[in-house]
Protein backbone atom coordinates (compact mmCIF):
# COMPACT_ATOMS: atom_id res chain seq x y z
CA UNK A 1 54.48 191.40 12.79
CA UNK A 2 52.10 192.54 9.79
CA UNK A 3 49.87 194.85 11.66
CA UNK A 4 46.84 193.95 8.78
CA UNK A 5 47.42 190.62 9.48
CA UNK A 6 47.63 190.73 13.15
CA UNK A 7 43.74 192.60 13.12
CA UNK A 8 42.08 189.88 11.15
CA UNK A 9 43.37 187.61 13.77
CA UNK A 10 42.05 188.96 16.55
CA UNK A 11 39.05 189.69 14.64
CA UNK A 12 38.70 185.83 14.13
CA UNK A 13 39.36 184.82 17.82
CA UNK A 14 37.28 187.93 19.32
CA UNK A 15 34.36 186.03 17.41
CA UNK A 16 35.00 182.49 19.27
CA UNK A 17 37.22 181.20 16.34
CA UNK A 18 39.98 178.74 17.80
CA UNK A 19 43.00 179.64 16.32
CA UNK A 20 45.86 177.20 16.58
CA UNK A 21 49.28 177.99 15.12
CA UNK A 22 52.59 176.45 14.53
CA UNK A 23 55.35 178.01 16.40
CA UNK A 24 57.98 178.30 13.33
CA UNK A 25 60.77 176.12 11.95
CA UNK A 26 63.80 178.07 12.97
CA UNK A 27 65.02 176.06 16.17
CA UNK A 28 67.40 175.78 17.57
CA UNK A 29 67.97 179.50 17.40
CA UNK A 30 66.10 181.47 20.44
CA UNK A 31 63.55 184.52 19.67
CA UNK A 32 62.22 183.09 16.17
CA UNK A 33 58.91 182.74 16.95
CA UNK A 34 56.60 183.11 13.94
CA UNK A 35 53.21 185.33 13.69
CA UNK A 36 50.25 184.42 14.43
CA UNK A 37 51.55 181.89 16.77
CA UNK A 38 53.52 184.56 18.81
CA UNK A 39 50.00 186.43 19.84
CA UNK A 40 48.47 186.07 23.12
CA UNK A 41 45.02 185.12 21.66
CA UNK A 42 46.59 182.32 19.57
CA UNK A 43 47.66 178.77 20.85
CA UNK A 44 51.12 178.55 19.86
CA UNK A 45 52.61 174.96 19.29
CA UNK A 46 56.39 173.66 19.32
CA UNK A 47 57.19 170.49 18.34
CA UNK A 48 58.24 167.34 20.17
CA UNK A 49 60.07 163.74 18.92
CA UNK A 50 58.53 160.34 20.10
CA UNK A 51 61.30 160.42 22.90
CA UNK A 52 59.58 163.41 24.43
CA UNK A 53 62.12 165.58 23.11
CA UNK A 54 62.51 169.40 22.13
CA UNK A 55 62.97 168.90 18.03
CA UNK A 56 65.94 170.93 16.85
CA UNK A 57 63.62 172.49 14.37
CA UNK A 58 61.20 174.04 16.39
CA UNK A 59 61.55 177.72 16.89
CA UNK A 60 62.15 179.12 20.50
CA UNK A 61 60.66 182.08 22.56
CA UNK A 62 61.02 184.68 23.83
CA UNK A 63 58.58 186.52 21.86
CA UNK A 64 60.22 189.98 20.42
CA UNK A 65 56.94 192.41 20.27
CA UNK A 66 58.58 194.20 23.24
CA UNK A 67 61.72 194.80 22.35
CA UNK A 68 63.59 197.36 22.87
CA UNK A 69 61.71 198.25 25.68
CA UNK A 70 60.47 195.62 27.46
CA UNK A 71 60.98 191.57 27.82
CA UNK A 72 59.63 188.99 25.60
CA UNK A 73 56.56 186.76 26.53
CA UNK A 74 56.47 182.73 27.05
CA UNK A 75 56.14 180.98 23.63
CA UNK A 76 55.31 178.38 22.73
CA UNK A 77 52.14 177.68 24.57
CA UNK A 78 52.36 174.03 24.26
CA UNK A 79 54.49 171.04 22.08
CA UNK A 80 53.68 167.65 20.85
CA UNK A 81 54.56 165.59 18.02
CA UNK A 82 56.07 166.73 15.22
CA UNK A 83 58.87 165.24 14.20
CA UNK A 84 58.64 161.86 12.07
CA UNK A 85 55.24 161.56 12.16
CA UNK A 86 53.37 159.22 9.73
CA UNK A 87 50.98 161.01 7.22
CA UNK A 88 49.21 160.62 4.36
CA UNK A 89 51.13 160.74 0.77
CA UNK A 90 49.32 162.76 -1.91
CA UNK A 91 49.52 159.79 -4.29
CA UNK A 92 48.61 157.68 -2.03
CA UNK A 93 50.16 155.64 0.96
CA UNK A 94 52.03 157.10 4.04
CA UNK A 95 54.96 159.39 4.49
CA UNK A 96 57.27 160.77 7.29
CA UNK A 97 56.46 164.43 8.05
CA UNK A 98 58.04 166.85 10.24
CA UNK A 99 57.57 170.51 11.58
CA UNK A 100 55.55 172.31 13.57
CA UNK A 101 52.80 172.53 11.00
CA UNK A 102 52.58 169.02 11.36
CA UNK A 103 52.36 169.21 15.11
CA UNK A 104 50.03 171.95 15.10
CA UNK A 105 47.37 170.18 13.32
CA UNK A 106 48.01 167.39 16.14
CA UNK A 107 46.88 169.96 18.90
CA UNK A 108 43.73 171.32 16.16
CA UNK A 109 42.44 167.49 16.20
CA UNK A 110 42.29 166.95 20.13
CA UNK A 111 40.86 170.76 20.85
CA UNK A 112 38.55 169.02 18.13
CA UNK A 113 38.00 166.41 20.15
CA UNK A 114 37.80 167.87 23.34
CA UNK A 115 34.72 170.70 22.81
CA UNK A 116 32.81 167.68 20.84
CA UNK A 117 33.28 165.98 24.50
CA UNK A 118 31.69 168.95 26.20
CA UNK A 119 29.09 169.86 23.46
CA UNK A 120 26.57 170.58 26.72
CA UNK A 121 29.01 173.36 27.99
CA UNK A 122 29.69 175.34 24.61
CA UNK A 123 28.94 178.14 26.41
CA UNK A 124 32.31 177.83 28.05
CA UNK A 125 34.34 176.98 25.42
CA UNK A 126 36.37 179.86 23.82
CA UNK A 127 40.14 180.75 22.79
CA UNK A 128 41.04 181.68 26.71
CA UNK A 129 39.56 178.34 27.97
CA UNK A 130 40.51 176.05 25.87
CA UNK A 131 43.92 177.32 25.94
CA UNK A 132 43.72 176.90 29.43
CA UNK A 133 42.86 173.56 29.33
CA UNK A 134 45.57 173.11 27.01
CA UNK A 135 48.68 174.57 29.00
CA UNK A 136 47.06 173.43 32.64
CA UNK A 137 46.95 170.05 31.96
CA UNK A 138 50.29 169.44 29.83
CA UNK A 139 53.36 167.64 30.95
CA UNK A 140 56.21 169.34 31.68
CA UNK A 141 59.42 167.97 28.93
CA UNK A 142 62.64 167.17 31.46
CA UNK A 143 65.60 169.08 30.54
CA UNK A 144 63.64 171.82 28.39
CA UNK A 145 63.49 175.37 29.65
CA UNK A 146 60.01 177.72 29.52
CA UNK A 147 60.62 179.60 25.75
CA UNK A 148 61.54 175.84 24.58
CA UNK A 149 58.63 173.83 25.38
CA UNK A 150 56.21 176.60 27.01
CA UNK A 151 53.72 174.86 29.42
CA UNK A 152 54.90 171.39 27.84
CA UNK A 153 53.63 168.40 26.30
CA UNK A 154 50.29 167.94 25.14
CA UNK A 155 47.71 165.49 27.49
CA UNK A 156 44.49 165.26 25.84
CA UNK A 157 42.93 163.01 29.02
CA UNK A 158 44.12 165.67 31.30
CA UNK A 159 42.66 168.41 29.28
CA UNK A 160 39.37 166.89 28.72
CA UNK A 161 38.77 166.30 33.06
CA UNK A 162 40.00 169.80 33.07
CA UNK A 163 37.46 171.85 30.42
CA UNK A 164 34.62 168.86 31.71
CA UNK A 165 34.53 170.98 34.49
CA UNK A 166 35.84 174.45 34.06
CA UNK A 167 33.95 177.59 35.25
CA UNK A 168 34.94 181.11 33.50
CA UNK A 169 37.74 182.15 35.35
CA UNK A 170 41.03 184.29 34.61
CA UNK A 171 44.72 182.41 34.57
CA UNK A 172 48.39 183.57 34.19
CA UNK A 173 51.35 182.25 31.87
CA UNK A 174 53.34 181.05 32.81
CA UNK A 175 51.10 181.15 36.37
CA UNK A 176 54.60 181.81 38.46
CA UNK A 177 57.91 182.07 38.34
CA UNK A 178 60.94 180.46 40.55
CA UNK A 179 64.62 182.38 39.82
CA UNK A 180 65.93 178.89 41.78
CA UNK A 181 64.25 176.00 39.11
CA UNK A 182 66.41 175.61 36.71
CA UNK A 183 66.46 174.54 33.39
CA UNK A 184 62.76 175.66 33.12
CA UNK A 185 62.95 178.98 34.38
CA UNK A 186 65.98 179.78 31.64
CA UNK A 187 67.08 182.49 31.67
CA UNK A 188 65.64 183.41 35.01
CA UNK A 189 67.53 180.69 36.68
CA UNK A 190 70.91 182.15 35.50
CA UNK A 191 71.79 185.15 37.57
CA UNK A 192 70.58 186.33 40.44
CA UNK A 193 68.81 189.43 41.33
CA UNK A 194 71.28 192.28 43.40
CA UNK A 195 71.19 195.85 44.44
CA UNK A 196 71.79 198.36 41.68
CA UNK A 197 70.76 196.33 38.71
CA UNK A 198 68.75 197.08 36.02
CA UNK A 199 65.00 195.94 37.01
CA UNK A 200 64.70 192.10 36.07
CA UNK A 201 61.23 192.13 33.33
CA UNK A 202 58.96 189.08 33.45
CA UNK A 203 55.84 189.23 31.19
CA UNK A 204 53.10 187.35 32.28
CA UNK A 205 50.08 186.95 29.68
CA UNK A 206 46.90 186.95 31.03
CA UNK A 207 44.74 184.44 29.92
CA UNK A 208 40.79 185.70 30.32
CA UNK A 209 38.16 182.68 29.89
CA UNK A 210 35.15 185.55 31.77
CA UNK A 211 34.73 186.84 28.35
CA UNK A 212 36.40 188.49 25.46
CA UNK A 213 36.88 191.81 26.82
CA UNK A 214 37.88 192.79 30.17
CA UNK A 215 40.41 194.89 32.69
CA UNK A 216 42.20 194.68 35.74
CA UNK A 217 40.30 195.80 38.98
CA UNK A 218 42.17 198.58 40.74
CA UNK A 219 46.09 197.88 40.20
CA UNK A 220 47.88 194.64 40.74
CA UNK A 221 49.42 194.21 44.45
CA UNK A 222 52.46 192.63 45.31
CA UNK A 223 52.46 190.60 48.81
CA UNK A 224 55.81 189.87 50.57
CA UNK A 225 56.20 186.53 52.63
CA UNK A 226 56.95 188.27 55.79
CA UNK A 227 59.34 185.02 56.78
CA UNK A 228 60.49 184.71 53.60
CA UNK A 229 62.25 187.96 53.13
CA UNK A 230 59.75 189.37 50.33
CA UNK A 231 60.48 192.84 51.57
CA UNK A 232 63.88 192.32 50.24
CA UNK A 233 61.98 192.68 46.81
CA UNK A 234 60.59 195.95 44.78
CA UNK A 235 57.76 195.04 42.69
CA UNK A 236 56.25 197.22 39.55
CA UNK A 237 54.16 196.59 37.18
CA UNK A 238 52.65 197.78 33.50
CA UNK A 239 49.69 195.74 32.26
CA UNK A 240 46.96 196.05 29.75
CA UNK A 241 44.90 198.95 30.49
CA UNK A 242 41.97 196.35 28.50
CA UNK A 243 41.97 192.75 28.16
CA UNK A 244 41.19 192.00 24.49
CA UNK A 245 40.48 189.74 22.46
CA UNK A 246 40.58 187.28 25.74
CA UNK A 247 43.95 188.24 26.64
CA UNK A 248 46.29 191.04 27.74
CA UNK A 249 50.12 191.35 29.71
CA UNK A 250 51.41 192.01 33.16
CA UNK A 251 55.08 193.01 33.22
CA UNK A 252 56.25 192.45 36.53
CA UNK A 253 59.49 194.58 37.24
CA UNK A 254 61.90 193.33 40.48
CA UNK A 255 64.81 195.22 41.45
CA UNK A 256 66.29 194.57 45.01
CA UNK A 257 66.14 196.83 48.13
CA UNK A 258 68.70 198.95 49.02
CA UNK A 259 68.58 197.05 52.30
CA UNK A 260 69.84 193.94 51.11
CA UNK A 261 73.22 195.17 49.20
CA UNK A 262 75.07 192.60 50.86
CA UNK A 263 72.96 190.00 52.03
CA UNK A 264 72.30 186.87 50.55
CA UNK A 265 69.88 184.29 50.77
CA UNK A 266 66.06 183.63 48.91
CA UNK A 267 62.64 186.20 48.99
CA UNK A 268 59.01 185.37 47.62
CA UNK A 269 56.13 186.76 47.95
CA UNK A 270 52.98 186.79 45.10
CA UNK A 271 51.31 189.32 42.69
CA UNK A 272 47.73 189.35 43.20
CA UNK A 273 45.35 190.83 40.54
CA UNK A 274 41.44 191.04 40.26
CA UNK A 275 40.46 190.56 36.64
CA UNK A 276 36.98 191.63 36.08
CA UNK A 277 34.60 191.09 32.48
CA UNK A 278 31.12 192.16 32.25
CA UNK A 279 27.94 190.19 32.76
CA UNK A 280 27.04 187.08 30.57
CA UNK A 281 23.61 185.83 29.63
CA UNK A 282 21.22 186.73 32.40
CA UNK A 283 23.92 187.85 35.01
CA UNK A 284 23.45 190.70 36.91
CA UNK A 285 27.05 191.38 38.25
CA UNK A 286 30.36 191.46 36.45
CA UNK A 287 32.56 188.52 36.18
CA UNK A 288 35.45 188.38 38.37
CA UNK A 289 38.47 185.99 39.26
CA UNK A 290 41.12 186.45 41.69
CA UNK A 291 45.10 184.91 40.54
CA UNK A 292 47.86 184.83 42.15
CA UNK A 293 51.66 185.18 41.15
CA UNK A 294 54.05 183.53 43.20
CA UNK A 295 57.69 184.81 42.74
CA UNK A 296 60.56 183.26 44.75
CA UNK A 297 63.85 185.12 43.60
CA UNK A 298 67.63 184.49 44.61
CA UNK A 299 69.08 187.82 45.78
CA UNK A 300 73.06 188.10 46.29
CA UNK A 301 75.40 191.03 47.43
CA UNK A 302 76.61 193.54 44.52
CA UNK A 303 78.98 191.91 42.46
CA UNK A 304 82.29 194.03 42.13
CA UNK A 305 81.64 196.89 38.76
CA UNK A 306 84.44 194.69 37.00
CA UNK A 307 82.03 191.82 36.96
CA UNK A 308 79.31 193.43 35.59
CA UNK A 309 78.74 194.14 31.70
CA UNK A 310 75.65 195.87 30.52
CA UNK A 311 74.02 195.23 27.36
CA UNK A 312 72.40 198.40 25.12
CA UNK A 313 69.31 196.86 24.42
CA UNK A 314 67.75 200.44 23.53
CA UNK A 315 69.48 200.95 20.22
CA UNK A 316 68.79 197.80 18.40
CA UNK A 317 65.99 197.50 16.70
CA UNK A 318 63.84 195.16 14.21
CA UNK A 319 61.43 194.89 11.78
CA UNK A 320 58.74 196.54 12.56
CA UNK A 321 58.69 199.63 12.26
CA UNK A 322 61.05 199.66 9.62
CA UNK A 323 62.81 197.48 7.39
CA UNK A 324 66.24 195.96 9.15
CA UNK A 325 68.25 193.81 6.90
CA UNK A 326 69.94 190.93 8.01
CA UNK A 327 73.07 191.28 9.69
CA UNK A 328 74.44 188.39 7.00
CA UNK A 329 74.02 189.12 3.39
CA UNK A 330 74.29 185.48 2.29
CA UNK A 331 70.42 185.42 4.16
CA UNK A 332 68.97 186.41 1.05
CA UNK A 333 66.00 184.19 0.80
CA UNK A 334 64.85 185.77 4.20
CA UNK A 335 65.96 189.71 4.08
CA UNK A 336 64.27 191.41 6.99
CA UNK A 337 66.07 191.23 10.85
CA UNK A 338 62.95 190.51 12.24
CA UNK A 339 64.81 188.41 14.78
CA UNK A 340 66.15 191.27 16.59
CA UNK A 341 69.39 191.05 19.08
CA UNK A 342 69.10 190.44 22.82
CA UNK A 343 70.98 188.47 25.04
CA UNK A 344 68.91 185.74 24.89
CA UNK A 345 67.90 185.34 22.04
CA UNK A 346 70.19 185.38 18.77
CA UNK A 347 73.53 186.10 21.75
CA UNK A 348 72.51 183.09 23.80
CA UNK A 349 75.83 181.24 23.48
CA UNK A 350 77.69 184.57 24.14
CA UNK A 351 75.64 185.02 27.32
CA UNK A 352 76.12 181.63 28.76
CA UNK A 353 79.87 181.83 27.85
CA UNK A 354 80.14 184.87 29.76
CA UNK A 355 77.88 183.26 32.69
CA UNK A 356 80.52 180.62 33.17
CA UNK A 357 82.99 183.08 33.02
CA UNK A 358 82.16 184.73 36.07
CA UNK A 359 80.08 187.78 34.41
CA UNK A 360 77.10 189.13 35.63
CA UNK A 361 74.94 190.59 32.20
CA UNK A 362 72.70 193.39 32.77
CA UNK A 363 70.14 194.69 30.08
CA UNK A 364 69.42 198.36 29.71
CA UNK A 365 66.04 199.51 27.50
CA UNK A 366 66.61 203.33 28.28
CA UNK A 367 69.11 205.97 26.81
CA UNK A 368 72.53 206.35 28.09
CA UNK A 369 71.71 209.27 30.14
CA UNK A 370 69.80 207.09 32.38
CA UNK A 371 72.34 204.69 33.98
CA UNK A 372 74.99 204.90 36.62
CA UNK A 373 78.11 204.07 34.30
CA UNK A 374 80.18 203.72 37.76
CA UNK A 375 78.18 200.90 38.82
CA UNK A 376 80.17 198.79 35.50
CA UNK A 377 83.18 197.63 34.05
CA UNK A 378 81.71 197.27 30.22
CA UNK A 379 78.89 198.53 27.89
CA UNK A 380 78.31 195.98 24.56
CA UNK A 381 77.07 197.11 22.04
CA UNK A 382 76.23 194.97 19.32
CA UNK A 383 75.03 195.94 15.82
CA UNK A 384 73.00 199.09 17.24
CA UNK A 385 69.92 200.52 14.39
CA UNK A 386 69.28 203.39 16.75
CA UNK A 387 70.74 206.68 16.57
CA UNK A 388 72.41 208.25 19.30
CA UNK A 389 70.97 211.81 21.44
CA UNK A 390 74.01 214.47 21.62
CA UNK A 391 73.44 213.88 25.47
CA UNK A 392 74.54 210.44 25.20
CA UNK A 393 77.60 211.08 22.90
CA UNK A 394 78.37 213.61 25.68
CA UNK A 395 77.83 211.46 28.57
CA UNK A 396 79.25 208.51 27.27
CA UNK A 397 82.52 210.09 26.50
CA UNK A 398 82.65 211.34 30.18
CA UNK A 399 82.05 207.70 31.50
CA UNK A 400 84.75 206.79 29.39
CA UNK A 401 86.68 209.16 30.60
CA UNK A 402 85.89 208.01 34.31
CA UNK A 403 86.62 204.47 33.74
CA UNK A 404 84.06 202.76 31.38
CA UNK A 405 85.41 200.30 29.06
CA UNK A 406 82.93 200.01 25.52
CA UNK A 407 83.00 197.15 23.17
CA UNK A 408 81.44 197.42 19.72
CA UNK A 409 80.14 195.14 17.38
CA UNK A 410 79.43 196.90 14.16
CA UNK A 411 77.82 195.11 11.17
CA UNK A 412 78.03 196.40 7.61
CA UNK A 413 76.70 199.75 6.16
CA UNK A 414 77.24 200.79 2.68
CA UNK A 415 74.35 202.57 0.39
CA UNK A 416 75.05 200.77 -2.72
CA UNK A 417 74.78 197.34 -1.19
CA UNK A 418 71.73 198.65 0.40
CA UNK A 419 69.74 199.97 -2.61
CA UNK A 420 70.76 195.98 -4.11
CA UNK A 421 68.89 194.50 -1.32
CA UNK A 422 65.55 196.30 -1.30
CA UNK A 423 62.68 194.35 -2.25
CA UNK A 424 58.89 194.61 -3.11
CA UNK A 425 56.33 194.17 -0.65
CA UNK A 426 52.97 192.97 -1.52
CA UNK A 427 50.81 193.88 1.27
CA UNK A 428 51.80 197.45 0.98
CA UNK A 429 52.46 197.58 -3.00
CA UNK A 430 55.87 199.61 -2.78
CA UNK A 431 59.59 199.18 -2.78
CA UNK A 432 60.64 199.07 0.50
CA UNK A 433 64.74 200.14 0.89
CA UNK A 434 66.72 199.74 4.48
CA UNK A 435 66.42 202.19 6.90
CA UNK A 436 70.04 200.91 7.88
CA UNK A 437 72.84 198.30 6.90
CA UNK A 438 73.37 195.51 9.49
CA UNK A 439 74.19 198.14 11.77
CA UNK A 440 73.82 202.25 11.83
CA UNK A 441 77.08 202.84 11.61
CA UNK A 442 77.02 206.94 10.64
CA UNK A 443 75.07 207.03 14.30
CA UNK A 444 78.22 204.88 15.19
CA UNK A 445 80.67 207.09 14.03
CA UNK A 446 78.89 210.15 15.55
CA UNK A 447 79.12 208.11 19.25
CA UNK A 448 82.96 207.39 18.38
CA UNK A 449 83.79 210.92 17.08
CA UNK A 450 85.13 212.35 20.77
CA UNK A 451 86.98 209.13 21.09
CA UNK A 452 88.93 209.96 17.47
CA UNK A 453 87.57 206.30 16.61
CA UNK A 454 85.56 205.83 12.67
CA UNK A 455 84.47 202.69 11.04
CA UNK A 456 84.55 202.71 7.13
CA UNK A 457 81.90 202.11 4.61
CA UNK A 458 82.94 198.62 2.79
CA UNK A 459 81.70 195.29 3.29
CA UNK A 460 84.05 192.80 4.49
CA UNK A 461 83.65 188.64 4.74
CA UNK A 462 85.68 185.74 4.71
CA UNK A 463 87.85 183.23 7.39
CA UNK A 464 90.73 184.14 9.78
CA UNK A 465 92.59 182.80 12.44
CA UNK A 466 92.75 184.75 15.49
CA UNK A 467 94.91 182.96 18.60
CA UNK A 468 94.66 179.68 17.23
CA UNK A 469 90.66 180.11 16.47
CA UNK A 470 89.48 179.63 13.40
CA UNK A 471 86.85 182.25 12.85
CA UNK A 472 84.24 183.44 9.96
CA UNK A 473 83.58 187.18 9.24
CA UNK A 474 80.58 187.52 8.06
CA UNK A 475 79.42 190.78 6.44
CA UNK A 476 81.09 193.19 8.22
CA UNK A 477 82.53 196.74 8.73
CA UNK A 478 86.38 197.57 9.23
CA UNK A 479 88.35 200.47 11.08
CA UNK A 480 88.37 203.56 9.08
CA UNK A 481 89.98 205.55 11.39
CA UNK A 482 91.68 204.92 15.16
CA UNK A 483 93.66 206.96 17.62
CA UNK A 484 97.75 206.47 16.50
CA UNK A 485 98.52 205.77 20.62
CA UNK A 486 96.03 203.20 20.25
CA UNK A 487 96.48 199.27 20.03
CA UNK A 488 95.09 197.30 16.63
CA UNK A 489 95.26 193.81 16.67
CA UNK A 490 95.01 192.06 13.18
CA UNK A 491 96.04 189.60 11.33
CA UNK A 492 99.22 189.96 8.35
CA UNK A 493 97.37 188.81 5.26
């Protein structure tokens, strides 16, 4: 995210410019999403083959503004074609092109098409309404989940009866949410909510055709079905304190009531919000529009602390704010993590192996001091950037102590491989040098100190077999130091 950049966009769309971007060529991989596409101002587009399928090239949500703290929003907005699609040859004749910057294009002709349809209602037509036309009226992809094909698959018919007769009004995407419809709702879909768990994050964008600035009327409310066992649900939110350009968030938090530990069974219940814009034209009053969220959730009793692993989202971080490199030095073409790690993102196969194994994967996006270690059996923590207070080497050691089991995967660190893979930026005219290897691991070493534990400083890589798997180790650290009643497993060179 190039902060320079990212102003001159909304600058563009705050003035009524369209702005339609491809989504990124780094599919299949999740949380690759490329900028501007990623914004909430910009339509975002994925591509699609001519059998209506997700092309293995097209980069997946969620987006990754909000980590560490938060949960990535719905990307891409839409998909069509992209993949094989005939085009003109710069020496003439036709060729076959593929990518998202050939779908994109695709989408740029119909919203083309569609505002010279409506040329009496310009008036209307602006980067929130369009783009609602856009999502509204697309066809869902079967077998594709929400960060794969967003809203789905472009229908310029559908989208023209829509925007012939739209009024200003305010939307939501994606406009609900349903923990029970699966694959769409991936990762939602996956586990259920429970007592005691970390508060489940969905980030809604909010979508505001009134006008190009605007806010949220009083606070959003959350609305239990009575028969449906809403109450069985704790709603919070943090939104935009302004809507602009045309857009803003609403995280919705759910955690589950102490009153249903140990029942089972399905709650809903809807978000409602009042979006409000000022006056256009010769109105008097403000703008407003009333939406709706409807939630339906799947709530079980506590799984058993063995069952549940929680993942330290807190202490990895990405580019921006500073420059991450790449967990695997062979990346050199592409240097900067901007990727980040999360569970569902870059980890996706390791979550859904652990998913079938029975495990129930919690994320925490606070310090260690702010968790109930008793409440699980593991902490992961994978390639961690962040370093570490003295309160959480102390309580962490005490958790230990009381049960806690910690696994660590630490990436590379070593100063003179860092200073080699520095590199020049041209935006900001200077050298910039890592702020950390693959992973921090002095801030590592100063976590494992009470445990008598060290990693080392070199860089490791190659193949080894480990219980009959053949495995690649790419870039990483190695044990530099490790209590002598403890058990190493290796492998004799």
């Amino acid at each position: 995210m190039d902060r320079p950049f990212v102003d001159k966009v909304w600058e563009l769309t705050a003035n009524k410019v369209i702005l339609i971007s491809a989504i990124g060529n780094d599919g299949p991989l999740y949380g690759t999403l490329n900028n501007p596409a990623d914004q909430m101002d910009v339509i975002g587009v994925g591509g699609i083959n001519f059998d209506s399928q997700i092309a293995r090239f097209s980069s997946r949500g969620m987006t990754t503004w909000e980590l560490p703290g938060g949960y990535g929003r719905v990307k891409p907005d839409i998909v069509t074609y992209g993949s094989g699609v005939r085009g003109s040859a710069l020496r003439g004749g036709c060729r076959s092109l593929s990518g998202t910057s050939v779908a994109s294009p695709v989408v740029a002709g119909a919203v083309t098409l569609l505002t010279s349809a409506v040329i009496s209602k310009l008036d209307i037509i602006n980067p929130a309404s369009v783009k609602q036309a856009l999502m509204a009226s697309a066809q869902r992809v079967p077998s594709a989940n929400v960060f794969e094909q967003g809203h789905g698959k472009l229908d310029l018919v559908r989208a023209y009866q829509i925007l012939r007769s739209y009024k200003p009004q305010a939307s939501l995407s994606p406009s609900y949410v349903d923990f029970t419809e699966c694959p769409y709702f991936w990762p939602y879909c996956t586990q259920p909510l429970y007592f005691g768990a970390m508060p489940i994050i969905v980030n809604v964008t909010i979508l505001n055709g009134m006008g190009v600035s605007g806010k949220i009327v009083g606070k959003p409310e959350w609305n239990p079905y009575t028969p449906q066992y809403g109450n069985y649900v704790e709603v919070s939110f943090s939104y935009s304190p302004i809507l602009w350009p045309w857009s803003g968030y609403l995280a919705v938090s759910l955690t589950v009531s102490k009153s249903a530990a140990n029942w089972e069974g399905l709650a809903q219940g809807q978000v409602t919000l009042t979006i409000q814009s000022p006056p256009e034209g010769d109105e008097l009053e403000p703008r407003q529009s009333v939406v709706n969220f409807p939630i339906k959730v799947k709530i079980i009793p506590t799984p058993p602390k063995n069952k549940r692993i929680l993942w330290d989202q807190f202490h990895n971080l990405r580019y921006p704010p500073g420059y991450f490199p790449r967990d695997n030095l062979r990346m050199k073409n592409d240097p900067l993590d901007w990727n980040g790690d999360h569970i569902h993102t870059n980890f996706k196969d390791m979550y859904q192996h652990l998913k079938t194994n029975g495990y129930f994967v919690e994320v925490l996006g606070s310090p260690f001091t702010c968790f109930d270690a008793s409440q699980y059996g593991t902490l992961l923590l994978v390639d961690p950037e962040e370093e570490y207070f003295p309160e959480e080497i102390t309580k962490l050691k005490r958790d230990i102590d009381s049960g806690l089991s910690l696994i660590i995967f630490a990436d590379w660190y070593n100063t003179t491989v860092m200073k080699k893979v520095k590199f020049y930026d041209e935006n900001t005219r200077q050298w910039w040098m890592p702020d950390t290897g693959g992973a921090n691991i002095p801030a590592l070493n100063d976590l494992l100190e009470p445990l008598g534990m060290a990693f080392g400083n070199q860089v490791y890589e190659g193949d080894f077999n480990l219980a009959n798997h053949a495995m690649y180790y790419a870039s990483g650290t190695s044990l530099a130091k490790f209590p002598g009643d403890g058990l190493v497993i290796s492998q004799n060179p």
